[in-house]
Protein backbone atom coordinates (compact mmCIF):
# COMPACT_ATOMS: atom_id res chain seq x y z
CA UNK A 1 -7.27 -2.01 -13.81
CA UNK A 2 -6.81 -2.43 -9.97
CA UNK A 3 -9.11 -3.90 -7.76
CA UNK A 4 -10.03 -2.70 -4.55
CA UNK A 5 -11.77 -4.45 -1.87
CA UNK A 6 -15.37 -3.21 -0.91
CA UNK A 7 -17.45 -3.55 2.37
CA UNK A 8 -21.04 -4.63 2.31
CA UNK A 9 -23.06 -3.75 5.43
CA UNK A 10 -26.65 -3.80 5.77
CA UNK A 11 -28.70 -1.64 7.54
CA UNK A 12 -31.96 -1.92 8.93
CA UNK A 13 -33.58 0.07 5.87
CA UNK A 14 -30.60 0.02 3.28
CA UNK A 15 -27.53 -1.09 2.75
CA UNK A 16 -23.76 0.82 2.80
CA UNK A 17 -20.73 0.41 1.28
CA UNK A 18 -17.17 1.78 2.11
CA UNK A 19 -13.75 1.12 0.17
CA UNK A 20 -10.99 0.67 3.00
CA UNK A 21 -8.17 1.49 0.56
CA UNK A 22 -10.05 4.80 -0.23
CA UNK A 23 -10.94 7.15 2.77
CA UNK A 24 -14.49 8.56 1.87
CA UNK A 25 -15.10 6.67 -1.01
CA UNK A 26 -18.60 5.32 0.07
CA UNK A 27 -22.05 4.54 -0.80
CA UNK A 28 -25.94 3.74 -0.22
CA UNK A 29 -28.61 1.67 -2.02
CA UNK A 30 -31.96 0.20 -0.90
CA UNK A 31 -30.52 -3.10 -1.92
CA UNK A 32 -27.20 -5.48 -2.13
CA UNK A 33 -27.29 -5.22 -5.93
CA UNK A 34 -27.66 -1.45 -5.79
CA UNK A 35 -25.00 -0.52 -3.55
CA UNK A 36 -22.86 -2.50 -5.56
CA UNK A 37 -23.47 -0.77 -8.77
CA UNK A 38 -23.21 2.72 -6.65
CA UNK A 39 -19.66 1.88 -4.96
CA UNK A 40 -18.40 1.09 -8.43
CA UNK A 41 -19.34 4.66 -9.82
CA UNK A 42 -18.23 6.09 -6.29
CA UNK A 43 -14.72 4.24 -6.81
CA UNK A 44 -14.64 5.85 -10.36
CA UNK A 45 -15.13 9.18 -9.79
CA UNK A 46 -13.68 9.12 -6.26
CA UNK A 47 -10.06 8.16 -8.20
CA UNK A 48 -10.68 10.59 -10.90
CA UNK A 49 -11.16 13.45 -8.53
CA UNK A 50 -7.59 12.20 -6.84
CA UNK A 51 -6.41 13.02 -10.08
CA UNK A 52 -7.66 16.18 -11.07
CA UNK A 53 -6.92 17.65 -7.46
CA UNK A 54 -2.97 16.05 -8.05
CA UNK A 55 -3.18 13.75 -5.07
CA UNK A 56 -1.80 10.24 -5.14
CA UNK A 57 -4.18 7.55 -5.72
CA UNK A 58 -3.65 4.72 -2.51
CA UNK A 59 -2.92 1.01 -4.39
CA UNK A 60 -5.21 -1.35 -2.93
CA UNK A 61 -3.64 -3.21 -0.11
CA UNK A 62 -6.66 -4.33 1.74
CA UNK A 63 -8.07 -8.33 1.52
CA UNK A 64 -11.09 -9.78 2.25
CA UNK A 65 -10.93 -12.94 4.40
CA UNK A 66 -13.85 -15.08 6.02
CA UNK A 67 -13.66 -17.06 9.54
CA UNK A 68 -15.90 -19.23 10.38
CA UNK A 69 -17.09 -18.76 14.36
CA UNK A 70 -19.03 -21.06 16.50
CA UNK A 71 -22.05 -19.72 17.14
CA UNK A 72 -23.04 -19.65 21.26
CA UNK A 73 -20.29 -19.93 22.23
């Protein structure tokens, strides 16, 4: 199993999700937990469809790192 890093961003009604490793592979929920649950299925049958069409599927190369940032500055 591979594991492929996910964005998180929230809206001002909903949230969205993207997979950088995986052009197009996206999704929407009402909430955090939601989108979540919906990028997993979208990562699923996103890869799946790589492989029925023949295409490569990209190994995840993307990382997630936080910074902290002084706020006023």
């Amino acid at each position: 199993m591979k594991r492929y890093a996910i964005i998180i961003e929230k809206g001002p009604a909903s949230y969205g999700a993207y997979v950088p490793d995986l052009p197009g592979c996206v999704a929407a929920g009402e909430t955090e937990a939601e989108v979540r649950r919906l990028i997993e299925q979208a990562i699923d049958f996103h890869i799946e469809g790589l492989r029925l069409s023949g295409e490569p599927v990209p190994e995840p190369t993307s990382t997630v790192e936080y910074v902290e940032a002084a706020a006023g500055r």
